[in-house]
PDB file of N, CA and C in Angstrom:
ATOM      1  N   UNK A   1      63.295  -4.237  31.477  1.00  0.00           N
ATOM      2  CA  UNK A   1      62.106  -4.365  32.271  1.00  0.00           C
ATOM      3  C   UNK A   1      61.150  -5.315  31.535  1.00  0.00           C
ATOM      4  N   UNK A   2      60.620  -6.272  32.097  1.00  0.00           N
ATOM      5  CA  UNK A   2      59.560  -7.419  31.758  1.00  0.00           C
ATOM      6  C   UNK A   2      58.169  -6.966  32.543  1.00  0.00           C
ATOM      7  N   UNK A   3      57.148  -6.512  31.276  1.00  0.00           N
ATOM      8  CA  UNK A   3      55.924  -6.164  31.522  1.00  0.00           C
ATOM      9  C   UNK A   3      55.226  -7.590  30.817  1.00  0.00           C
ATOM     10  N   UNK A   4      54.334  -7.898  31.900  1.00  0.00           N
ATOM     11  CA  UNK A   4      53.265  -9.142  31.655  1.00  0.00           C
ATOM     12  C   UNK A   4      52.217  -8.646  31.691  1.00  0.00           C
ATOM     13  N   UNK A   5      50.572  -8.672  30.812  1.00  0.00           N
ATOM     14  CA  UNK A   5      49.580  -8.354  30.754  1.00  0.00           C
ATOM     15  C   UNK A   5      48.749  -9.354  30.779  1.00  0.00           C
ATOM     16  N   UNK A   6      47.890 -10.033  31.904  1.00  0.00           N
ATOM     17  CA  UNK A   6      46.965 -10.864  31.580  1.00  0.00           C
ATOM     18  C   UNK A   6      45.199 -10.329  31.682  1.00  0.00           C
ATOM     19  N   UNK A   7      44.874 -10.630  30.610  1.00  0.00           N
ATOM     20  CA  UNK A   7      43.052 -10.063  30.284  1.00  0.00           C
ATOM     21  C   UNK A   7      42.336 -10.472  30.516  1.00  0.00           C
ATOM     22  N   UNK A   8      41.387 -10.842  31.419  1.00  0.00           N
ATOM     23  CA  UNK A   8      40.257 -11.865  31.650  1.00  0.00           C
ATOM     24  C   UNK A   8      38.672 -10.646  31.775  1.00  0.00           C
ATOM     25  N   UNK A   9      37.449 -11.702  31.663  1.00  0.00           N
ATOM     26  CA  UNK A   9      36.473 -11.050  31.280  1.00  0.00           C
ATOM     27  C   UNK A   9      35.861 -10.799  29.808  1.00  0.00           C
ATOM     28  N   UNK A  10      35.256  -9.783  29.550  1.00  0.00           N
ATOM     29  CA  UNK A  10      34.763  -9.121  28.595  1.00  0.00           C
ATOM     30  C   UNK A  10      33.119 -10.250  28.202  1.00  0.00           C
ATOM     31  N   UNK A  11      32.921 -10.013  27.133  1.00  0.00           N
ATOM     32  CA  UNK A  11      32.138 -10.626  26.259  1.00  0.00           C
ATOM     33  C   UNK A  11      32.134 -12.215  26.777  1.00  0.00           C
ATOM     34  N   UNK A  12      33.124 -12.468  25.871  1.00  0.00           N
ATOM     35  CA  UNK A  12      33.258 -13.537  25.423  1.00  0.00           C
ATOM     36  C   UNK A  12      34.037 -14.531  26.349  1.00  0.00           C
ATOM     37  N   UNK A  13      34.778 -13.466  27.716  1.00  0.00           N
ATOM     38  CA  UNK A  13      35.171 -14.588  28.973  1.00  0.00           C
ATOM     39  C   UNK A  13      36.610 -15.343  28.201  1.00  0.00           C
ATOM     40  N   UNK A  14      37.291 -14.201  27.302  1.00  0.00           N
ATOM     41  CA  UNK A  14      38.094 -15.304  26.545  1.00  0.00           C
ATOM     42  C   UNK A  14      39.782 -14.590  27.163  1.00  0.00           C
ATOM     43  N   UNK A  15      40.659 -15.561  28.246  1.00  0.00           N
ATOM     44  CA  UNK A  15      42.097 -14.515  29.060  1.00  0.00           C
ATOM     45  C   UNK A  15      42.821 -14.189  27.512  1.00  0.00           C
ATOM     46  N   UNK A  16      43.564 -13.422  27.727  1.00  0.00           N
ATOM     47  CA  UNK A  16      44.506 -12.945  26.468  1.00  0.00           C
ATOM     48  C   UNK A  16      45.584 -12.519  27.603  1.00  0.00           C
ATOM     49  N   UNK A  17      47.288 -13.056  26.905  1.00  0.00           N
ATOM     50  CA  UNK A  17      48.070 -13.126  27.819  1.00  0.00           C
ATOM     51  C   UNK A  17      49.039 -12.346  26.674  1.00  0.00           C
ATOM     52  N   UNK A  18      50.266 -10.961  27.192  1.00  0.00           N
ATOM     53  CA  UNK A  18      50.692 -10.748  26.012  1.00  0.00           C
ATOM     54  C   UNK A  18      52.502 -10.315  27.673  1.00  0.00           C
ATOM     55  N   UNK A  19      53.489 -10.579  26.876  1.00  0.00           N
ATOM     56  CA  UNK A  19      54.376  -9.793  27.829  1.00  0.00           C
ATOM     57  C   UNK A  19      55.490  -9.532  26.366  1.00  0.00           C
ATOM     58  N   UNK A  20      56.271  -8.408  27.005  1.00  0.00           N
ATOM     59  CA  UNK A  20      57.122  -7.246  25.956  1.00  0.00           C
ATOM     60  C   UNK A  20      58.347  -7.464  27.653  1.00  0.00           C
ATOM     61  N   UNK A  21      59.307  -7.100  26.521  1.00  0.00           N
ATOM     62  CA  UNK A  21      60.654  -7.119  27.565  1.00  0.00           C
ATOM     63  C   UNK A  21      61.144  -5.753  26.643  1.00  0.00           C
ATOM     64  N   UNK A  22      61.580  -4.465  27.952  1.00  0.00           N
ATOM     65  CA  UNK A  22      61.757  -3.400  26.962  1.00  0.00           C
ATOM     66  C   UNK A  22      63.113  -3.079  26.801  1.00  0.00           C
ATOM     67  N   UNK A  23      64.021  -4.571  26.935  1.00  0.00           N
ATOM     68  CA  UNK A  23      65.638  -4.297  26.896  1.00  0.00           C
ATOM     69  C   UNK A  23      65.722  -4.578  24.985  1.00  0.00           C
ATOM     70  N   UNK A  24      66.221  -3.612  24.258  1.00  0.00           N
ATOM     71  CA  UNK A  24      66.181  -3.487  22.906  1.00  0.00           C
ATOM     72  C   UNK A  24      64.983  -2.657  22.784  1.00  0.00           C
ATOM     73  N   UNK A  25      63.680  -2.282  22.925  1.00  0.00           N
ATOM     74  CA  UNK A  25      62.956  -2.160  22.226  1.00  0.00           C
ATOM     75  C   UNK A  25      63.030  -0.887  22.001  1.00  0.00           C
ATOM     76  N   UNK A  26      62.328  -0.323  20.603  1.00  0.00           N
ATOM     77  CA  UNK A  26      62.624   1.623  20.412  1.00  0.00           C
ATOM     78  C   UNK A  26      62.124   2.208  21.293  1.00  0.00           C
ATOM     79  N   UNK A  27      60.853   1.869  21.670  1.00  0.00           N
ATOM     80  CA  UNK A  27      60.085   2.668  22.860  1.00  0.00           C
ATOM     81  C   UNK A  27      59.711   2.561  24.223  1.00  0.00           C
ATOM     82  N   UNK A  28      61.709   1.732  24.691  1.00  0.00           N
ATOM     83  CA  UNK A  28      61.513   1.356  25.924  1.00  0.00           C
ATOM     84  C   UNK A  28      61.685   2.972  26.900  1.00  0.00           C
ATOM     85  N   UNK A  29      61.925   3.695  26.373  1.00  0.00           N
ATOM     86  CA  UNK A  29      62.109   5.109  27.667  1.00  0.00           C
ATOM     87  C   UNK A  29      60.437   5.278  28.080  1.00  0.00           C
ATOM     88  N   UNK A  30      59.670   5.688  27.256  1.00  0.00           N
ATOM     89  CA  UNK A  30      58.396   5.716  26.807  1.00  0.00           C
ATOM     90  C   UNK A  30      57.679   4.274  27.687  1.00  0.00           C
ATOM     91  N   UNK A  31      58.059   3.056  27.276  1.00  0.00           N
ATOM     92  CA  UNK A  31      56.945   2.409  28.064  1.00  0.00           C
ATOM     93  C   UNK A  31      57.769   1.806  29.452  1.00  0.00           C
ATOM     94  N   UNK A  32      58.994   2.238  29.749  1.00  0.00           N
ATOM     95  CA  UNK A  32      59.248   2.361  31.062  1.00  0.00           C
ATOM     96  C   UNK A  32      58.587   3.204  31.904  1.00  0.00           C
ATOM     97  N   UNK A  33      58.359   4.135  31.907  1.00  0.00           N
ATOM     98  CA  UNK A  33      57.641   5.378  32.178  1.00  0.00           C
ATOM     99  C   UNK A  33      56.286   5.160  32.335  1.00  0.00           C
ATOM    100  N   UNK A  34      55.915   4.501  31.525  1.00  0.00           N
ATOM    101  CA  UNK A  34      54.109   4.368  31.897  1.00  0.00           C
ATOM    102  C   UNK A  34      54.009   2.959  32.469  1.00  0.00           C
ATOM    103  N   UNK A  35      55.031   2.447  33.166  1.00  0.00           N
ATOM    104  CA  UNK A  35      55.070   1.340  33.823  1.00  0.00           C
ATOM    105  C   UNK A  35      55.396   2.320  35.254  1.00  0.00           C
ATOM    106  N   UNK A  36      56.485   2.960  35.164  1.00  0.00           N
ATOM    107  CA  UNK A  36      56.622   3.410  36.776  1.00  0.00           C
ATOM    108  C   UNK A  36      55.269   4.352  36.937  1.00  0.00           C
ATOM    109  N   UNK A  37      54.634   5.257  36.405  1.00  0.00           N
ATOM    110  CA  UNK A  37      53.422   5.767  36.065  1.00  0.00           C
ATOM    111  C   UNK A  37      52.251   4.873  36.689  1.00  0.00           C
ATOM    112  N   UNK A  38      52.163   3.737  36.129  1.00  0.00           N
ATOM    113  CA  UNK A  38      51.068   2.420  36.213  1.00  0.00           C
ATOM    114  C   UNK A  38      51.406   1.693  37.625  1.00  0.00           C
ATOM    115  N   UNK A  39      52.173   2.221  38.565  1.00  0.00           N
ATOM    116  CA  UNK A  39      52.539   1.526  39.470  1.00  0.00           C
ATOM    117  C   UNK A  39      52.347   2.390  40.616  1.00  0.00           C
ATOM    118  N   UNK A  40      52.658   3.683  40.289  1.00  0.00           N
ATOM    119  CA  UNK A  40      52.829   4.870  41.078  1.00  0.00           C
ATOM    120  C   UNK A  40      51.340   5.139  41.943  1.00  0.00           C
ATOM    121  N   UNK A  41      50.686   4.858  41.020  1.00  0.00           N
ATOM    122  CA  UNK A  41      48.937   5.195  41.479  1.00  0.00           C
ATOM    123  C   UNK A  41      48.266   4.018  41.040  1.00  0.00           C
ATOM    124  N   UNK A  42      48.505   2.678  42.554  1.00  0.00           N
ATOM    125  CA  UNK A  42      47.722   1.605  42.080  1.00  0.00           C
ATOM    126  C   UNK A  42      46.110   1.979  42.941  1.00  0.00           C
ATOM    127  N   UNK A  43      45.254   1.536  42.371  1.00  0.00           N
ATOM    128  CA  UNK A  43      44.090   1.927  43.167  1.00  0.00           C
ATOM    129  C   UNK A  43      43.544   0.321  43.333  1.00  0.00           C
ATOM    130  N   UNK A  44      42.709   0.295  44.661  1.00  0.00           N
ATOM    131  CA  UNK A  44      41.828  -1.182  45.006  1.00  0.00           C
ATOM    132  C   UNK A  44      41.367  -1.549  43.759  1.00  0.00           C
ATOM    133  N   UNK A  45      41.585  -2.746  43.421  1.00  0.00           N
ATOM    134  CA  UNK A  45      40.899  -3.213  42.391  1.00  0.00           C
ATOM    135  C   UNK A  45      38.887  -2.725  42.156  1.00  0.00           C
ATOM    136  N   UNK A  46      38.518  -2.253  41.462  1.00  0.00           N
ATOM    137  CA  UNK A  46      37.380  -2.149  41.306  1.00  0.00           C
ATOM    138  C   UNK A  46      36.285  -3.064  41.009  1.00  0.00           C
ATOM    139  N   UNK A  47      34.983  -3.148  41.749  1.00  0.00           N
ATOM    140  CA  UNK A  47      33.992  -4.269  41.332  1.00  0.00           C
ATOM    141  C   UNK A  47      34.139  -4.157  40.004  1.00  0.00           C
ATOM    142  N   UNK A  48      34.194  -5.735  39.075  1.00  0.00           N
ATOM    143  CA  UNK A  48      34.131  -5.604  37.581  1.00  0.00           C
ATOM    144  C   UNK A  48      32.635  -5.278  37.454  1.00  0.00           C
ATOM    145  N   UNK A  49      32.411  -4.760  35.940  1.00  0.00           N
ATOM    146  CA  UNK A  49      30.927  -4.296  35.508  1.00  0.00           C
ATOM    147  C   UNK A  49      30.571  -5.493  34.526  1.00  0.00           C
ATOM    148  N   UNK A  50      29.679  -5.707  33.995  1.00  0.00           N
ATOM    149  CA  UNK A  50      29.547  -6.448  33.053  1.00  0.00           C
ATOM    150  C   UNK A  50      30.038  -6.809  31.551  1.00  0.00           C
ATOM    151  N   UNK A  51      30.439  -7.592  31.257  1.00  0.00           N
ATOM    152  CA  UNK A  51      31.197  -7.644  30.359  1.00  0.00           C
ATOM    153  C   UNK A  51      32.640  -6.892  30.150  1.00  0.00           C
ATOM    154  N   UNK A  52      33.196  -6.338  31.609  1.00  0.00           N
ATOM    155  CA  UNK A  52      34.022  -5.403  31.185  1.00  0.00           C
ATOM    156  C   UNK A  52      35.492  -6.501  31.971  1.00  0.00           C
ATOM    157  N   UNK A  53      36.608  -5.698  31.651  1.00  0.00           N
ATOM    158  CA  UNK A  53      37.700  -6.358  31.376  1.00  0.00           C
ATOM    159  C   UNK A  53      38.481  -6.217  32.673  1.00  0.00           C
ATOM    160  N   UNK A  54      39.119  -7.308  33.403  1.00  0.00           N
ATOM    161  CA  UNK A  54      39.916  -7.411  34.794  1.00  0.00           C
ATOM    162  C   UNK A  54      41.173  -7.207  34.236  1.00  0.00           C
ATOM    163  N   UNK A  55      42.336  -6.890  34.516  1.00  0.00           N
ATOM    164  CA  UNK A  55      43.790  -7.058  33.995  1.00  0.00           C
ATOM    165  C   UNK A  55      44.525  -7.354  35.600  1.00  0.00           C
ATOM    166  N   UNK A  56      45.730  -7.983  35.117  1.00  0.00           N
ATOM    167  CA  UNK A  56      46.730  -8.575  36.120  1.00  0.00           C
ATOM    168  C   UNK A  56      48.044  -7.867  35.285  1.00  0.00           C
ATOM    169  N   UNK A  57      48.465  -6.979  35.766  1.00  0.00           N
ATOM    170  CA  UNK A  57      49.676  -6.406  35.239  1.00  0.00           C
ATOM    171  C   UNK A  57      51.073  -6.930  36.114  1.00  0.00           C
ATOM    172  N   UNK A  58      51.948  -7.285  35.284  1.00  0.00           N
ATOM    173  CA  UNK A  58      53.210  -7.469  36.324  1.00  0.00           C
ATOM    174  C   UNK A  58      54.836  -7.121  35.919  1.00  0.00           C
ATOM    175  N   UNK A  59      54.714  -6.043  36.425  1.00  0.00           N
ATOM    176  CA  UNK A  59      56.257  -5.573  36.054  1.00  0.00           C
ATOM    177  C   UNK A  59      57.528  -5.970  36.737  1.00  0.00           C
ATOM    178  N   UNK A  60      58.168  -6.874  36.117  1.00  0.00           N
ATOM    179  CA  UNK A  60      59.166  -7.262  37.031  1.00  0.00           C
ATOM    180  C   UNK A  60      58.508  -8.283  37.563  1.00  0.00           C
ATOM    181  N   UNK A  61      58.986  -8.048  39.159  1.00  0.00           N
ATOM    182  CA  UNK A  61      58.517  -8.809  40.466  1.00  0.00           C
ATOM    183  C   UNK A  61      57.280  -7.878  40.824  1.00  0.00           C
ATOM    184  N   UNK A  62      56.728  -6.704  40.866  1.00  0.00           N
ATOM    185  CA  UNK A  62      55.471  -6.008  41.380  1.00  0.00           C
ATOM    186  C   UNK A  62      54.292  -6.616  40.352  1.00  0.00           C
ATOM    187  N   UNK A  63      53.476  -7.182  41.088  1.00  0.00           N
ATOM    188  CA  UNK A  63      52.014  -7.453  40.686  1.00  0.00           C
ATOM    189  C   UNK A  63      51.165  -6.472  40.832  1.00  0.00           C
ATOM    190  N   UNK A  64      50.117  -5.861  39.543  1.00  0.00           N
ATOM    191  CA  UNK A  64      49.224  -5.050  40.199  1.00  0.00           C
ATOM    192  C   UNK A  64      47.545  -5.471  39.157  1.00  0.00           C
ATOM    193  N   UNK A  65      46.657  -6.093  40.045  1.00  0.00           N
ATOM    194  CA  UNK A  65      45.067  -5.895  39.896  1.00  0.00           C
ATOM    195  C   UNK A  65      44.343  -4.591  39.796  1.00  0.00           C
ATOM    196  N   UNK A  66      44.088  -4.712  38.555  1.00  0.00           N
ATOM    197  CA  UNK A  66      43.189  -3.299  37.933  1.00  0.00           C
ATOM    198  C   UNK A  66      41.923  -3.690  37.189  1.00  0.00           C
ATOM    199  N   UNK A  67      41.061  -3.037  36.816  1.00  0.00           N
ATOM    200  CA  UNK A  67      39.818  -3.085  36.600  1.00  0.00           C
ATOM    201  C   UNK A  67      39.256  -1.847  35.009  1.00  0.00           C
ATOM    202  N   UNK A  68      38.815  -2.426  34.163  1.00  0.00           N
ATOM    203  CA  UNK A  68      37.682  -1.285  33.456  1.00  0.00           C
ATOM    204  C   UNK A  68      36.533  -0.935  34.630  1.00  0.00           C
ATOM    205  N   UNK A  69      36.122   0.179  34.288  1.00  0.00           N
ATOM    206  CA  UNK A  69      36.676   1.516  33.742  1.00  0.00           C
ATOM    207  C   UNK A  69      37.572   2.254  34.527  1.00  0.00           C
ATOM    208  N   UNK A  70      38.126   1.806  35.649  1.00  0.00           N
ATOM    209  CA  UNK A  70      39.073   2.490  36.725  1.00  0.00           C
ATOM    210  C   UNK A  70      40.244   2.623  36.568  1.00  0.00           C
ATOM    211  N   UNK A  71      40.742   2.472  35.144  1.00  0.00           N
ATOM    212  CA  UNK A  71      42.371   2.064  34.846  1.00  0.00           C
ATOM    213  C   UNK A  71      42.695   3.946  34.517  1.00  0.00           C
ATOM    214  N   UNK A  72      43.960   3.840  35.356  1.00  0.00           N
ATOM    215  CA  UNK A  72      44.743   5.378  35.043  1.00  0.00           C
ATOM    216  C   UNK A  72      44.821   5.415  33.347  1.00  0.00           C
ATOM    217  N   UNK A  73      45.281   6.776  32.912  1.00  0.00           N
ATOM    218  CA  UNK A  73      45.533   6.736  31.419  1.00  0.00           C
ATOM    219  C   UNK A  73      46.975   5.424  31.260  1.00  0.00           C
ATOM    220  N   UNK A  74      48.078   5.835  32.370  1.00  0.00           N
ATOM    221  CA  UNK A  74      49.177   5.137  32.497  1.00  0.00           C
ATOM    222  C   UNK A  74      49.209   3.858  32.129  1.00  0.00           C
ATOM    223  N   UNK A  75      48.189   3.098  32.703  1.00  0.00           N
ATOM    224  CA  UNK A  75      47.448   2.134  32.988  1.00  0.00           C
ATOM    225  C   UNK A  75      47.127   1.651  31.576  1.00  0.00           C
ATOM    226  N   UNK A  76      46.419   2.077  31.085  1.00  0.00           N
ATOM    227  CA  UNK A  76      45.248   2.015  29.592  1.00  0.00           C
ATOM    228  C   UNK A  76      46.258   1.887  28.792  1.00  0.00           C
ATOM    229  N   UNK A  77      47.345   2.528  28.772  1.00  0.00           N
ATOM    230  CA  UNK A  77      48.164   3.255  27.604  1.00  0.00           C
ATOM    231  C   UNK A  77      49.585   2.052  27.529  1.00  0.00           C
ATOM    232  N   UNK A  78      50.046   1.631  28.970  1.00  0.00           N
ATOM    233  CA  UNK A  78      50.002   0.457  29.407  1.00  0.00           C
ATOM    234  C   UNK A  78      50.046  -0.924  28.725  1.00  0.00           C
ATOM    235  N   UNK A  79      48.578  -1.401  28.941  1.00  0.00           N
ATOM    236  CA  UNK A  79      48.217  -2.453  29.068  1.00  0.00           C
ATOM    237  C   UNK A  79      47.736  -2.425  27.190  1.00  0.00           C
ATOM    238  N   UNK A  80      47.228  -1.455  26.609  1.00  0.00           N
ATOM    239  CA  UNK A  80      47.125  -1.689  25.084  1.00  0.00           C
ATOM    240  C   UNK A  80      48.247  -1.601  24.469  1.00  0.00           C
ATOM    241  N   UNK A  81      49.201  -1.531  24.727  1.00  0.00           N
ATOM    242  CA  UNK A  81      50.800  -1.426  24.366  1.00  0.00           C
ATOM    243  C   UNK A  81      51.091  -2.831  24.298  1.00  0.00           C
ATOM    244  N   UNK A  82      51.106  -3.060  24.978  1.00  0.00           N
ATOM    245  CA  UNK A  82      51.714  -4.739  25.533  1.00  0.00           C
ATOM    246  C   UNK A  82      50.843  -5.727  25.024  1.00  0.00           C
ATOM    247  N   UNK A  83      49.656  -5.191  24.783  1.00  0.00           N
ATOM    248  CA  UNK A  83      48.687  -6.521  24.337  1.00  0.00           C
ATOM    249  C   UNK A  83      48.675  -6.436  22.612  1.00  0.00           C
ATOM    250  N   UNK A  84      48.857  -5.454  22.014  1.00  0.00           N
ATOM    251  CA  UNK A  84      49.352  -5.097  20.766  1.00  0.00           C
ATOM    252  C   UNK A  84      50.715  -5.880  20.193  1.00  0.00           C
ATOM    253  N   UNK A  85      51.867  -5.101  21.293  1.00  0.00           N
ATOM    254  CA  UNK A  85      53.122  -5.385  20.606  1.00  0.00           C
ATOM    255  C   UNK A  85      53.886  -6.277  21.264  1.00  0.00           C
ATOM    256  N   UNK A  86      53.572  -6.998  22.156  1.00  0.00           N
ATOM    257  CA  UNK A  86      53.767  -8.380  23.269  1.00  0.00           C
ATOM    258  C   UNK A  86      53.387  -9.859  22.352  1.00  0.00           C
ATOM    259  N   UNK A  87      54.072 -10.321  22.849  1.00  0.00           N
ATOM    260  CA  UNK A  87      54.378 -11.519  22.152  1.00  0.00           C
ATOM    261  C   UNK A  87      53.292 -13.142  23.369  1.00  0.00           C
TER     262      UNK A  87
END
């Protein structure tokens, strides 16, 4: 599974782009799971707040628009995974 994370917003207005492919990885059961999780309960993208952070998640072929502070834990748990250990 190919998870793409793109970050736009915050502060500083600066995108941060990170994607993880979880064929090999140790904690692909784990972040398969909070991908079908992160998909399961997409909600309308939320008005952004100030300074706060838009994400473009894309698993596979499914695209999904999410928002601070409206992101599921799935979501959160997610998207700091991938922007951490994503290349």
């Amino acid at each position: 599974m190919r998870i793409e994370v793109v970050r736009s917003g915050g502060f500083a207005g600066i995108p941060r782009r990170a994607a993880l492919d979880t064929a090999g990885h140790p904690g692909a059961p784990r972040l398969e799971a909070l991908a079908r999780a992160a998909l399961a309960t997409p909600r309308a993208p939320s008005p952004p707040v100030p300074d706060g952070f838009t994400y473009v998640l894309t698993i596979d072929d499914r695209t999904l628009h999410c928002a601070d502070p409206a992101l599921t834990p799935a979501q959160r748990d997610l998207i700091t995974t991938v922007l951490n250990e994503g290349a």
